[in-house]
PDB file of N, CA and C in Angstrom:
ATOM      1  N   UNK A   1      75.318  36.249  11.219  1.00  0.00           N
ATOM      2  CA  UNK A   1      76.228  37.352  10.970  1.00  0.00           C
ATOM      3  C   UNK A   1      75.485  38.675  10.796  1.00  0.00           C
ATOM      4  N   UNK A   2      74.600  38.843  10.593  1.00  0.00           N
ATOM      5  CA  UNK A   2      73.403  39.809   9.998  1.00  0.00           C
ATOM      6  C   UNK A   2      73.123  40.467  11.277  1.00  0.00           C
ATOM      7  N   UNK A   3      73.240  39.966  12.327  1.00  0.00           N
ATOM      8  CA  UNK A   3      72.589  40.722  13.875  1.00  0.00           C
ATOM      9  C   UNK A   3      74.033  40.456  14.871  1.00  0.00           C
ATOM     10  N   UNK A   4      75.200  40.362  14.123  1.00  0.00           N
ATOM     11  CA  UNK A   4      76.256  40.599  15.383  1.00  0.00           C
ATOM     12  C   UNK A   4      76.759  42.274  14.950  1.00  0.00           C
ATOM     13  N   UNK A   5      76.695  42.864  15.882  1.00  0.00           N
ATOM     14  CA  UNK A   5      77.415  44.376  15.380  1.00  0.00           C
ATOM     15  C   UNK A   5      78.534  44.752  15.090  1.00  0.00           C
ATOM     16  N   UNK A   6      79.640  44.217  15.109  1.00  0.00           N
ATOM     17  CA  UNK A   6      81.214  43.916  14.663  1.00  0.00           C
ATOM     18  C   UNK A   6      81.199  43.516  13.250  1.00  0.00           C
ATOM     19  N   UNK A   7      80.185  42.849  12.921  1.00  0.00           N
ATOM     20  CA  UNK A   7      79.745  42.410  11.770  1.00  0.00           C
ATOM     21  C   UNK A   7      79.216  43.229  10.592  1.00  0.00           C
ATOM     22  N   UNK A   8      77.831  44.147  11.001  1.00  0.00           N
ATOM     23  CA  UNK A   8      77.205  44.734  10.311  1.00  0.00           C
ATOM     24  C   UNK A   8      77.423  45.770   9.407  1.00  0.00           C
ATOM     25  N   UNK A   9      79.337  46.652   9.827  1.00  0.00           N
ATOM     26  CA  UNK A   9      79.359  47.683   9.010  1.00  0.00           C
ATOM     27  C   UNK A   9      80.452  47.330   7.890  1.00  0.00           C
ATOM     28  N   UNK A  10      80.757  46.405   8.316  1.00  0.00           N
ATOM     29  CA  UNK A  10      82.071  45.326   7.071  1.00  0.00           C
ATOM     30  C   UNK A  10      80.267  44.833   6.470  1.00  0.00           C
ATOM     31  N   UNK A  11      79.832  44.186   6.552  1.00  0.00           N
ATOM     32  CA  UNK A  11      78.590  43.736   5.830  1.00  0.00           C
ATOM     33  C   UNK A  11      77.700  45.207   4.525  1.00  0.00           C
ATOM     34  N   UNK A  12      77.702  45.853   5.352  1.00  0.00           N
ATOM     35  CA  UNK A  12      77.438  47.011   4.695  1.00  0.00           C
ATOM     36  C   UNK A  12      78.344  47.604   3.698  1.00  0.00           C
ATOM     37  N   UNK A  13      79.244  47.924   3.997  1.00  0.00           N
ATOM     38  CA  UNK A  13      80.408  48.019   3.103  1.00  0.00           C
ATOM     39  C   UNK A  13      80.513  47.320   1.888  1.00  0.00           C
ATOM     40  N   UNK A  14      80.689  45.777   2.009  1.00  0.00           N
ATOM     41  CA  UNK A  14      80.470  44.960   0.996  1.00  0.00           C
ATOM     42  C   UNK A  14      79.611  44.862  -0.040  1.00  0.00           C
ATOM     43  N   UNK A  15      78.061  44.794   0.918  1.00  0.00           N
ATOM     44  CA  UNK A  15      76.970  44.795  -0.399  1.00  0.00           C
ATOM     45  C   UNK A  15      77.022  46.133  -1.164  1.00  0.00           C
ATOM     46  N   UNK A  16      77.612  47.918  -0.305  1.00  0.00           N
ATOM     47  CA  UNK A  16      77.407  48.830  -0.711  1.00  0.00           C
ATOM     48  C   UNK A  16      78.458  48.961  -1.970  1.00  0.00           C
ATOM     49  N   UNK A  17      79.692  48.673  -1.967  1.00  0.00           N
ATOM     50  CA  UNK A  17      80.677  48.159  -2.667  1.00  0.00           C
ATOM     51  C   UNK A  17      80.053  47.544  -4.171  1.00  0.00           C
ATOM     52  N   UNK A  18      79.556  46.300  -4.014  1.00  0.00           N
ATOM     53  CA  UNK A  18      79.087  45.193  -5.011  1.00  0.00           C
ATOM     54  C   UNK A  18      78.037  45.717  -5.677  1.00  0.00           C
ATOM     55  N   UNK A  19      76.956  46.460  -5.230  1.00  0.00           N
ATOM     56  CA  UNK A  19      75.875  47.152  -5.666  1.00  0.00           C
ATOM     57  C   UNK A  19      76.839  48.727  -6.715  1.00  0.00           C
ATOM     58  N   UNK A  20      77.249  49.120  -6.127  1.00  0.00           N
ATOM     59  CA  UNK A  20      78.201  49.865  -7.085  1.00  0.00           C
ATOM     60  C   UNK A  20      78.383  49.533  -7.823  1.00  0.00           C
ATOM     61  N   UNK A  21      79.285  48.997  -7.965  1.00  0.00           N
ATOM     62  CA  UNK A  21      80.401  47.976  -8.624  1.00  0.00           C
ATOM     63  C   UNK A  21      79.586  47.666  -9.858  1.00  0.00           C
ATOM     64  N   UNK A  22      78.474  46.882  -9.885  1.00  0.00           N
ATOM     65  CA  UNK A  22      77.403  46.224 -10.888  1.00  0.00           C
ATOM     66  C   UNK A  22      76.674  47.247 -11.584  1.00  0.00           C
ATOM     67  N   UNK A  23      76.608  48.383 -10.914  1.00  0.00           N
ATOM     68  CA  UNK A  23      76.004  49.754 -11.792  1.00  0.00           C
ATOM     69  C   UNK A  23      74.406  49.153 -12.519  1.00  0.00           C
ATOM     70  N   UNK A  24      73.933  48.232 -11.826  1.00  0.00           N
ATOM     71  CA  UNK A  24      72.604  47.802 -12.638  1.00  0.00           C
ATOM     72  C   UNK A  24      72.618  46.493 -12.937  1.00  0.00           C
ATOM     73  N   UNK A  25      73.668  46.222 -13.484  1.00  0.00           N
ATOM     74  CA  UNK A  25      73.837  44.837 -13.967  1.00  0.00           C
ATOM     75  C   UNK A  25      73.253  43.685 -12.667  1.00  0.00           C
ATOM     76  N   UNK A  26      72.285  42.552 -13.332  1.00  0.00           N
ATOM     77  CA  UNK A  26      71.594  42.115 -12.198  1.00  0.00           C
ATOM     78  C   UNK A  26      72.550  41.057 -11.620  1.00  0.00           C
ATOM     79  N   UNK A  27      72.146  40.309 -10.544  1.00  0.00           N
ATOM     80  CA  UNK A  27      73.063  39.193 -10.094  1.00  0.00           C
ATOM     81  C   UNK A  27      73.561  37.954 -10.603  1.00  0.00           C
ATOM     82  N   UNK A  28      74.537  37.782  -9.978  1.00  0.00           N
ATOM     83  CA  UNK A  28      75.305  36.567 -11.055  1.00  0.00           C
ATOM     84  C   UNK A  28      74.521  35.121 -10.700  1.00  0.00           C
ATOM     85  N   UNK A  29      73.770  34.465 -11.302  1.00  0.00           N
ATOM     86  CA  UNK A  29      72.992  32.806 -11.102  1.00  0.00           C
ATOM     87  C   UNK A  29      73.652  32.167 -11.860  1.00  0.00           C
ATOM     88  N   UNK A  30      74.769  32.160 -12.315  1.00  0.00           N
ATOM     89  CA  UNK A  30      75.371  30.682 -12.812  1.00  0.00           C
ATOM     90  C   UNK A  30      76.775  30.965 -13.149  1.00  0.00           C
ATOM     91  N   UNK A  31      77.014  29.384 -12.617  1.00  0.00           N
ATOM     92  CA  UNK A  31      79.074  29.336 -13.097  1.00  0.00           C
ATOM     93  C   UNK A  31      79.765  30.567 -12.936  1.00  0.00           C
ATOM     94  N   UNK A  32      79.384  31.239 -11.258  1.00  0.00           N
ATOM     95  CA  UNK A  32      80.330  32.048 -10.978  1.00  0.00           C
ATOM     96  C   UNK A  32      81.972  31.648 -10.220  1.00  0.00           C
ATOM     97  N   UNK A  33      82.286  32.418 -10.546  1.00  0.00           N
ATOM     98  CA  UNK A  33      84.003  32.465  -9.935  1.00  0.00           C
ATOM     99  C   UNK A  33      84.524  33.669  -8.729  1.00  0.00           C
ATOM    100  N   UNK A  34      84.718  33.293  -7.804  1.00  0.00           N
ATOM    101  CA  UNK A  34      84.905  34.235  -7.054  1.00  0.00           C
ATOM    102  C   UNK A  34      86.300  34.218  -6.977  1.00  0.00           C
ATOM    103  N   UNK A  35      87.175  35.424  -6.155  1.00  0.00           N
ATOM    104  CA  UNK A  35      88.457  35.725  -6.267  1.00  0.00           C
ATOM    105  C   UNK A  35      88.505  36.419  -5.278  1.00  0.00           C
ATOM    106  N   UNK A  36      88.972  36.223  -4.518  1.00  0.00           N
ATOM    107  CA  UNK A  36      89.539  36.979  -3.107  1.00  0.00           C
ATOM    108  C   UNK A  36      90.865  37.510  -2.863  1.00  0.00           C
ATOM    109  N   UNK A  37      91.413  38.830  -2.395  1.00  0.00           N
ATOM    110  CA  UNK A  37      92.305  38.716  -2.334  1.00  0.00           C
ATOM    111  C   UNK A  37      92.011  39.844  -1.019  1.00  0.00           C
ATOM    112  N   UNK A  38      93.161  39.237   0.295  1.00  0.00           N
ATOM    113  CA  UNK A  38      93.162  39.979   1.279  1.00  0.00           C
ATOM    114  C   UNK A  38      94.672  40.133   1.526  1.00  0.00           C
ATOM    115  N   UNK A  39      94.383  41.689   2.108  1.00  0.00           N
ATOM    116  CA  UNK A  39      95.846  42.555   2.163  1.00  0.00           C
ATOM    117  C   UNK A  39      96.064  42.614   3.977  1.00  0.00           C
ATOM    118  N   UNK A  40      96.824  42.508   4.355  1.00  0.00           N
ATOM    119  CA  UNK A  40      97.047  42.852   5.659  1.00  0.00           C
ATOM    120  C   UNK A  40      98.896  43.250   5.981  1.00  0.00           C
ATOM    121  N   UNK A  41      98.464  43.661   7.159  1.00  0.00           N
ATOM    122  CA  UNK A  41     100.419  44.129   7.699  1.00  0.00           C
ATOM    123  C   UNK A  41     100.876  42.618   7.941  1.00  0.00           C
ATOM    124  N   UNK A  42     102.188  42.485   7.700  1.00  0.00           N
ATOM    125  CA  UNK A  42     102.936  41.701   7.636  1.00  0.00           C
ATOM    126  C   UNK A  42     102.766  40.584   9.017  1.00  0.00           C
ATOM    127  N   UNK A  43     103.171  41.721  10.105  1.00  0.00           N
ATOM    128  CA  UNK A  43     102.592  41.473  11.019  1.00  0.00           C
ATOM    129  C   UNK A  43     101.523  40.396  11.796  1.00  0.00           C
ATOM    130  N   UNK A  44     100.510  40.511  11.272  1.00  0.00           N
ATOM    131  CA  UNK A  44      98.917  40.480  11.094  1.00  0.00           C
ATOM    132  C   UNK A  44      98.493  39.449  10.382  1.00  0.00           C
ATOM    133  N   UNK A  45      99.323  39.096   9.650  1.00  0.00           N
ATOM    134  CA  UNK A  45      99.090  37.904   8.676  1.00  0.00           C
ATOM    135  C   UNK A  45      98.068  36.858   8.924  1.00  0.00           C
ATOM    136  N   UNK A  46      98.882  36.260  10.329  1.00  0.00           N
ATOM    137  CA  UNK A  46      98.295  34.623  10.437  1.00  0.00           C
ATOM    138  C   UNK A  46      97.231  35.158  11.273  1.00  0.00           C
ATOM    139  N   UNK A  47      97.340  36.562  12.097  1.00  0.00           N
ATOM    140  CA  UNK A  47      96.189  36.833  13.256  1.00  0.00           C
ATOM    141  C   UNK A  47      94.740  37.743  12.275  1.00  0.00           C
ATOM    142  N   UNK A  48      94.454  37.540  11.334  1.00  0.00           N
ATOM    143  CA  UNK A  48      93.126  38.364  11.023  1.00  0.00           C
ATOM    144  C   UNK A  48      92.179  37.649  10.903  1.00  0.00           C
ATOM    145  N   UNK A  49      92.541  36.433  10.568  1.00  0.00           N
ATOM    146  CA  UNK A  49      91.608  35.200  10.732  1.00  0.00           C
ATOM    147  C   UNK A  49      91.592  34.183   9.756  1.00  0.00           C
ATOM    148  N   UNK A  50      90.842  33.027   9.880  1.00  0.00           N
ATOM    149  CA  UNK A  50      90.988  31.993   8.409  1.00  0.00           C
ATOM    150  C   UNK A  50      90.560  32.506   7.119  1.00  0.00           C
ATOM    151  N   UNK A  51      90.982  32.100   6.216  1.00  0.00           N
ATOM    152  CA  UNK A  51      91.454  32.661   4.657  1.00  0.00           C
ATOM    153  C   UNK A  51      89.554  31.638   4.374  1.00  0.00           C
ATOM    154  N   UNK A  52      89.794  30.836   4.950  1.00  0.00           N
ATOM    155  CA  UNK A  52      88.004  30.022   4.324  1.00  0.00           C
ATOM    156  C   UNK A  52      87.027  30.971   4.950  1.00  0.00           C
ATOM    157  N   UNK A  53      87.465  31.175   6.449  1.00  0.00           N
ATOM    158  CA  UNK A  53      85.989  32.562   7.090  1.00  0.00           C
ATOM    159  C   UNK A  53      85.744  33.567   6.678  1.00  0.00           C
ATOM    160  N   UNK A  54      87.112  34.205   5.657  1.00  0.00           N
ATOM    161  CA  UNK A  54      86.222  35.220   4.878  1.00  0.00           C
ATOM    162  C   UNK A  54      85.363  34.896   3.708  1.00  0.00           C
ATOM    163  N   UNK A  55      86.288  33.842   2.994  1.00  0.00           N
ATOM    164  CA  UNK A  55      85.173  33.426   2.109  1.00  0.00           C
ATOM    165  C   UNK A  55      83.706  32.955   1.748  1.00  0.00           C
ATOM    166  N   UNK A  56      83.720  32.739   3.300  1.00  0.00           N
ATOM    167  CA  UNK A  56      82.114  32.255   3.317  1.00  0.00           C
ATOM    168  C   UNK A  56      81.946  33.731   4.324  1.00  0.00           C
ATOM    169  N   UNK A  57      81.919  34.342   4.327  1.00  0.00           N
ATOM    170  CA  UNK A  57      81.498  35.761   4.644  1.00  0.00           C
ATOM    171  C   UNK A  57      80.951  36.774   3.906  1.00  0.00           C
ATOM    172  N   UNK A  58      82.135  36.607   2.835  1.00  0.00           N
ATOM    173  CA  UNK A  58      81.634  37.652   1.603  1.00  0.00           C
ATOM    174  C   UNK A  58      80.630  36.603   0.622  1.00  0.00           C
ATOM    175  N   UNK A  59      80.871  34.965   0.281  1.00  0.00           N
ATOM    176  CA  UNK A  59      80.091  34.813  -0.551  1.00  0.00           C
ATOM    177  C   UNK A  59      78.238  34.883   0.263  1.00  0.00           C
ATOM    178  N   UNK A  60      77.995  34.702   1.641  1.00  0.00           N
ATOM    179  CA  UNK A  60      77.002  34.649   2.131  1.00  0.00           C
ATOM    180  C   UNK A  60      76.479  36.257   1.955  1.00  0.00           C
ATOM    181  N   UNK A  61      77.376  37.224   2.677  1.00  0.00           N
ATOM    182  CA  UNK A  61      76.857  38.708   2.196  1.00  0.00           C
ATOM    183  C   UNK A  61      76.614  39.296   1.127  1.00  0.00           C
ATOM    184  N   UNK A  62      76.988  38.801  -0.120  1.00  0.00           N
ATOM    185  CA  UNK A  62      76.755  38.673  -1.294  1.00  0.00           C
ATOM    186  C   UNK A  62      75.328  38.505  -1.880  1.00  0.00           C
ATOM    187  N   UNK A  63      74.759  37.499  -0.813  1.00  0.00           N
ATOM    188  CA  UNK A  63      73.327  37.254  -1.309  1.00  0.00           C
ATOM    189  C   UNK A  63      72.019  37.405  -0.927  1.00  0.00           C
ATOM    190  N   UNK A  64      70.780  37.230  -0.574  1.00  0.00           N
ATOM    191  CA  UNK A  64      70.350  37.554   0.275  1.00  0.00           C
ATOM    192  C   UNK A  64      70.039  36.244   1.422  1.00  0.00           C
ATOM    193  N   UNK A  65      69.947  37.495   2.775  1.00  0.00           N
ATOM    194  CA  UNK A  65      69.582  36.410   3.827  1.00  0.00           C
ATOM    195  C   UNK A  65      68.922  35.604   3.724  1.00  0.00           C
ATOM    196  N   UNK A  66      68.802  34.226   4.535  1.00  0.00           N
ATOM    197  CA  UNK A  66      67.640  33.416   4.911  1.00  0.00           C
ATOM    198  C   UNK A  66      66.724  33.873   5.307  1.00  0.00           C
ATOM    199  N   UNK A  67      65.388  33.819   5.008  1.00  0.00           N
ATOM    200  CA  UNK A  67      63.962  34.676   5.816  1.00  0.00           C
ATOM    201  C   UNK A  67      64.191  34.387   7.395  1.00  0.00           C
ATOM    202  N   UNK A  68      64.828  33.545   8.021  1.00  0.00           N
ATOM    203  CA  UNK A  68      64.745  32.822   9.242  1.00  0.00           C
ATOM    204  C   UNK A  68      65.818  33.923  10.361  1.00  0.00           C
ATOM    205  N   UNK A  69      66.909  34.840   9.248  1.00  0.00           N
ATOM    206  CA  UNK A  69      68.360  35.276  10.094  1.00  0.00           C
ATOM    207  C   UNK A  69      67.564  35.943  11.021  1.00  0.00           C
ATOM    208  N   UNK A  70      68.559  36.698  12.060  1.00  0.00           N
ATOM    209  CA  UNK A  70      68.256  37.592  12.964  1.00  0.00           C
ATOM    210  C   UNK A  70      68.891  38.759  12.313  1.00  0.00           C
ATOM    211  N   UNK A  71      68.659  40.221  12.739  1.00  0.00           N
ATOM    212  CA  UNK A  71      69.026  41.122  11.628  1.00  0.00           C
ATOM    213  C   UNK A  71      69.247  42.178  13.422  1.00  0.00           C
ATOM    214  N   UNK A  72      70.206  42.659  12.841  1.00  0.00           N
ATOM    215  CA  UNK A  72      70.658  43.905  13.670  1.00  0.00           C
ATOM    216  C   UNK A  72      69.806  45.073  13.243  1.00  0.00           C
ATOM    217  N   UNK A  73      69.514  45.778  14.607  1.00  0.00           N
ATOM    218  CA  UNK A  73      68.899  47.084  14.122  1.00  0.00           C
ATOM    219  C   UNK A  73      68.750  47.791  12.959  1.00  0.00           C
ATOM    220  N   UNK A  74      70.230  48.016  12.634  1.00  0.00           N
ATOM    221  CA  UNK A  74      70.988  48.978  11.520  1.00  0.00           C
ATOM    222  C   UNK A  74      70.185  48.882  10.503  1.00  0.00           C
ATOM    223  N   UNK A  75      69.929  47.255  10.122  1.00  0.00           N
ATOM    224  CA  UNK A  75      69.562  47.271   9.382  1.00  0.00           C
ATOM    225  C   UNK A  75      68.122  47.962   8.655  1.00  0.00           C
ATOM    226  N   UNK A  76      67.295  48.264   9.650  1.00  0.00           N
ATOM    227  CA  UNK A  76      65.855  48.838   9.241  1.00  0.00           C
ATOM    228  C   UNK A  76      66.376  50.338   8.966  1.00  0.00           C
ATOM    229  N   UNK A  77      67.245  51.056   8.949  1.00  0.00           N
ATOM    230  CA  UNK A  77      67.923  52.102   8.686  1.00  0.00           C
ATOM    231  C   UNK A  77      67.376  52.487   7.226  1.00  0.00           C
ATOM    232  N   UNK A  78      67.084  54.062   6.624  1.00  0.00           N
ATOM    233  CA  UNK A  78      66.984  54.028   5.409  1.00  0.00           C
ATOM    234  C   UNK A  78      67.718  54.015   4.019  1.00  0.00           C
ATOM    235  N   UNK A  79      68.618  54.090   5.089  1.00  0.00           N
ATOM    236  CA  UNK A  79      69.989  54.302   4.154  1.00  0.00           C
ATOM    237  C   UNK A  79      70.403  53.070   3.528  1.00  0.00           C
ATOM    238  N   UNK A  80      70.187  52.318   4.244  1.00  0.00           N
ATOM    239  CA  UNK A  80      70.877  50.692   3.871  1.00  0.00           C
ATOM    240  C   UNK A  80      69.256  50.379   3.455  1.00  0.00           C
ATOM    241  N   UNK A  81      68.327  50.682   2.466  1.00  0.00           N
ATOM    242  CA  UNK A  81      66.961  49.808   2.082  1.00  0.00           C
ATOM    243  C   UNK A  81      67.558  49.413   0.835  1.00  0.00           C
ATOM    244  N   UNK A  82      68.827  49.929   0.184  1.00  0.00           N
ATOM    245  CA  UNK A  82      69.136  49.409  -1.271  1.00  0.00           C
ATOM    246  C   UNK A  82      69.868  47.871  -1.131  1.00  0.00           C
ATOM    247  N   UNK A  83      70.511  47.960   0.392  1.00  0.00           N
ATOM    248  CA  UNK A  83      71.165  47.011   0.289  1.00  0.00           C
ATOM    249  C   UNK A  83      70.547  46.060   1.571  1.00  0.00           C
ATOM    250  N   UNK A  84      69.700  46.221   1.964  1.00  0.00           N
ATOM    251  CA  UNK A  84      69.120  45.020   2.875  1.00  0.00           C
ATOM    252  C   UNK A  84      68.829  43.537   2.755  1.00  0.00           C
ATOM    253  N   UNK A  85      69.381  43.282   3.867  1.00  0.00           N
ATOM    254  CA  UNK A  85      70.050  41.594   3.549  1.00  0.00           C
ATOM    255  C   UNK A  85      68.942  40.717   3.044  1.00  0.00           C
ATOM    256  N   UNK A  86      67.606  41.700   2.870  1.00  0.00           N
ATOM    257  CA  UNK A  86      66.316  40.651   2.217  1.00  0.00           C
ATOM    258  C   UNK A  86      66.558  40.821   0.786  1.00  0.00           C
ATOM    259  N   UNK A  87      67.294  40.977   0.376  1.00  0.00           N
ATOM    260  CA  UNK A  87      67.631  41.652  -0.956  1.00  0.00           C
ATOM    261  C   UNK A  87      69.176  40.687  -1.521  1.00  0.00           C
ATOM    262  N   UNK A  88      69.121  40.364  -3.099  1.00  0.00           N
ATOM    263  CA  UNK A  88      70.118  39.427  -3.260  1.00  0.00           C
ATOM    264  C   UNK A  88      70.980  41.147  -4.356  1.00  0.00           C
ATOM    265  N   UNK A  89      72.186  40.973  -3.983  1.00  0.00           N
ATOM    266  CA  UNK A  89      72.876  42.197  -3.973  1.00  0.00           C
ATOM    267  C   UNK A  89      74.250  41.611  -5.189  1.00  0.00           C
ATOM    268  N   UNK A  90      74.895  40.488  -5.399  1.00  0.00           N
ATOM    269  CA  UNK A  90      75.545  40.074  -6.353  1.00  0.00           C
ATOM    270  C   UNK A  90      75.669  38.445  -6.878  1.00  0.00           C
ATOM    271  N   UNK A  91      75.170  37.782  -6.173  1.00  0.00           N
ATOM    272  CA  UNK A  91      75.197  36.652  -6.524  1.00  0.00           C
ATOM    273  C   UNK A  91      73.725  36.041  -5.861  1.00  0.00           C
ATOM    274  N   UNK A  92      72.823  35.269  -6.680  1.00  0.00           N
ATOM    275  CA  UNK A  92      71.594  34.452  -6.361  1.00  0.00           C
ATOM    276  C   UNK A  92      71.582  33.680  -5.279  1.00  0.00           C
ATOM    277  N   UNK A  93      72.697  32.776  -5.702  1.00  0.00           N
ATOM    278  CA  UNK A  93      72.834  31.448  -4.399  1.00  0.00           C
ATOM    279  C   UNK A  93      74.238  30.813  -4.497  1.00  0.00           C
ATOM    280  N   UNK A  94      74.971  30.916  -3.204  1.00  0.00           N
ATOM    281  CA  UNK A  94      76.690  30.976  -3.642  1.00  0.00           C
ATOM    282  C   UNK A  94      76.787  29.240  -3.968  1.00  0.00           C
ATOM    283  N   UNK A  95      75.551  28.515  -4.118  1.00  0.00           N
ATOM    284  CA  UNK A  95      75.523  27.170  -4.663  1.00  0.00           C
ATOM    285  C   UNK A  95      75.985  27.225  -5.864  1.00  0.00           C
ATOM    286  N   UNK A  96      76.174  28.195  -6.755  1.00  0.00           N
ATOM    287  CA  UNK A  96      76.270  28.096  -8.084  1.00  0.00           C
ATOM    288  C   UNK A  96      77.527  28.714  -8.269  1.00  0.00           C
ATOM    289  N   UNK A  97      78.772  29.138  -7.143  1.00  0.00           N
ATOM    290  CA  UNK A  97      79.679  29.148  -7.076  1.00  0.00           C
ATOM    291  C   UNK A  97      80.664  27.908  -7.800  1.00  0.00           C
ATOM    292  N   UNK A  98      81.056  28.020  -8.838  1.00  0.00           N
ATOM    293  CA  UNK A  98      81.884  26.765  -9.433  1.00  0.00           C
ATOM    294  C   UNK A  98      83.640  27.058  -9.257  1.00  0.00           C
ATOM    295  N   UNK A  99      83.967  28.344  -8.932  1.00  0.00           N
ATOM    296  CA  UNK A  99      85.735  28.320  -8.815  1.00  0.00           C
ATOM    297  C   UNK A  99      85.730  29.602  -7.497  1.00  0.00           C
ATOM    298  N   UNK A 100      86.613  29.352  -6.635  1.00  0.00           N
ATOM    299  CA  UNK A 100      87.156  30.232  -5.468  1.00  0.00           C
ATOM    300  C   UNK A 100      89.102  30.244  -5.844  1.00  0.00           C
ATOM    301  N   UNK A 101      89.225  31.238  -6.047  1.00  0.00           N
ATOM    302  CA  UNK A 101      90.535  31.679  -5.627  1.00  0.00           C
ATOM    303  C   UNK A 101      90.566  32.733  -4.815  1.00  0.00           C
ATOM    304  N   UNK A 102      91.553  31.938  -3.520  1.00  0.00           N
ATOM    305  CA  UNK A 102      91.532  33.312  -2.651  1.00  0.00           C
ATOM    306  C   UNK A 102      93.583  33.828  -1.716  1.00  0.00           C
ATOM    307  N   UNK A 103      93.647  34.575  -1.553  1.00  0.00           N
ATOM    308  CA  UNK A 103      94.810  34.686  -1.043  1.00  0.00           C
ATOM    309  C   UNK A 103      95.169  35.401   0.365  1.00  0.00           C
ATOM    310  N   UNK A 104      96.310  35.439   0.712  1.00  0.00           N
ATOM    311  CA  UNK A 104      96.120  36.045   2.463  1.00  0.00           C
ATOM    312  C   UNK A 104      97.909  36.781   1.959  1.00  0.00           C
ATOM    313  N   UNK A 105      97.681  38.459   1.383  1.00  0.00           N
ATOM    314  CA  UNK A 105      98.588  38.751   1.151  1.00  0.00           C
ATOM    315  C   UNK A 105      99.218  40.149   2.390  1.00  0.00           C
ATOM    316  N   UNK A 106     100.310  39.522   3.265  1.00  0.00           N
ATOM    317  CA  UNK A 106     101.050  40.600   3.682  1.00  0.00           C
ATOM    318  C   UNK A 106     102.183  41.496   3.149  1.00  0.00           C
ATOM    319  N   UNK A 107     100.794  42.811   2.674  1.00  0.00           N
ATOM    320  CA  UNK A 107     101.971  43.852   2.429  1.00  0.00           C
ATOM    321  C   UNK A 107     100.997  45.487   2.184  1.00  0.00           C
ATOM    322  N   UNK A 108      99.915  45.237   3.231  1.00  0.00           N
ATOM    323  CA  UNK A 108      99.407  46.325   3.936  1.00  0.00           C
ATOM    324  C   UNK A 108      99.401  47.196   5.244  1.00  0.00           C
ATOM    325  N   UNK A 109      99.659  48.721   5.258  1.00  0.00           N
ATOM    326  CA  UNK A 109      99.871  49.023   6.513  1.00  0.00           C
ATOM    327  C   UNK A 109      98.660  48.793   7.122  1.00  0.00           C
ATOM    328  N   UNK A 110      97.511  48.746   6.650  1.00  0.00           N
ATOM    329  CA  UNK A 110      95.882  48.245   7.554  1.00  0.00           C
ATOM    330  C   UNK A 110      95.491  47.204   6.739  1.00  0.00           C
ATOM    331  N   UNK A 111      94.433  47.086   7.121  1.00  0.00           N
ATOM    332  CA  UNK A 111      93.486  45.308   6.512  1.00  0.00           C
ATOM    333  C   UNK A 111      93.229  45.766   5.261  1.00  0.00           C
ATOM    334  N   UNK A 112      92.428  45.091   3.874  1.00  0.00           N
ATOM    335  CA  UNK A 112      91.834  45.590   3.473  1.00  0.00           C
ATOM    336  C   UNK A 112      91.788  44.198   2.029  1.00  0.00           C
ATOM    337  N   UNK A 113      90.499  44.117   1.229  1.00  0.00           N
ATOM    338  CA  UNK A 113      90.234  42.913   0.660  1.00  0.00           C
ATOM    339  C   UNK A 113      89.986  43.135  -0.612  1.00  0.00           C
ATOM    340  N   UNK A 114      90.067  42.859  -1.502  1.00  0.00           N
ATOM    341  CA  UNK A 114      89.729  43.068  -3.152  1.00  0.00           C
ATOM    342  C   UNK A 114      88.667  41.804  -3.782  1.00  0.00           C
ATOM    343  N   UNK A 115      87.834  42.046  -3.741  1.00  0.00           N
ATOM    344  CA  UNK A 115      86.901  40.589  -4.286  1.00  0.00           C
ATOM    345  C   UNK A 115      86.054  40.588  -5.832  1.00  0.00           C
ATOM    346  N   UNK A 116      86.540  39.874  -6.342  1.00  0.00           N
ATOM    347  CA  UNK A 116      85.980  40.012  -7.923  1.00  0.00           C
ATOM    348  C   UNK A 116      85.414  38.587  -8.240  1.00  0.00           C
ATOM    349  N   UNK A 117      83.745  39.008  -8.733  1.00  0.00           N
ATOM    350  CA  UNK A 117      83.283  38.131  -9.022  1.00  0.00           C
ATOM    351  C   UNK A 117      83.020  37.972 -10.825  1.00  0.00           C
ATOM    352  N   UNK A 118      82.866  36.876 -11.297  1.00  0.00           N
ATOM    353  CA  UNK A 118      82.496  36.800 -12.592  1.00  0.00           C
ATOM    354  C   UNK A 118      81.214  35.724 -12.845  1.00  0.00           C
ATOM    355  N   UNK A 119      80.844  35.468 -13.761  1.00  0.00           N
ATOM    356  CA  UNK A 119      79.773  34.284 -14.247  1.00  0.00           C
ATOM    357  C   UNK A 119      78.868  34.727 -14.967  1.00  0.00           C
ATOM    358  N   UNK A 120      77.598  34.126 -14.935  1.00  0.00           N
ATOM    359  CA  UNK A 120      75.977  34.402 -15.804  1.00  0.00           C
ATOM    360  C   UNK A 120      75.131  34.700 -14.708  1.00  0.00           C
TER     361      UNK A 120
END
């Protein structure tokens, strides 16, 4: 996911988001809970994609890459060095993920996702 380009600026977004979000506070390594909630047009519902593919989207972008990924250009960019996918950005290892709630809610005029994590 790290080197498809459709990919990379929803990826960016996210870690830039989560890195906010934490204001310092370091990453979550234990008995986290994730919570998903995605908004879309009514419309759009069943077509934005599976409710599990985002979840393993955001919990994988969440952390840092495998040394092994392939990485899109963008990424050597300087702008994105806070959030580069060699870098674990809100959660250690989504192994230590212990609860997912997630939802697929139509009642947005565009896409758009709310994700809240908690734990140690």
């Amino acid at each position: 996911m790290w080197a498809k380009p459709e990919e990379v600026p929803r990826l960016i977004a996210l870690r830039r988001a989560a890195l906010e979000a934490l204001a310092g506070q370091a990453a979550f390594r234990a008995s986290i809970g994730v919570e998903l909630e995605l908004h879309c047009p009514l419309r759009a519902a069943r077509g934005v994609g599976d409710l599990d593919n985002f979840i393993t989207g955001v919990c994988d972008g969440l952390m840092a890459a495998g040394p092994r990924s392939r990485m899109d250009p963008r990424w050597d960019a300087a702008d994105v060095g806070d959030i580069h996918p060699s870098k674990t950005v809100a959660m250690e290892d989504d192994s230590a993920v212990v609860s997912i709630t997630a939802r697929n809610i139509a009642d947005a005029p565009t896409p758009w996702y709310r994700v809240s994590l908690e734990g140690e």
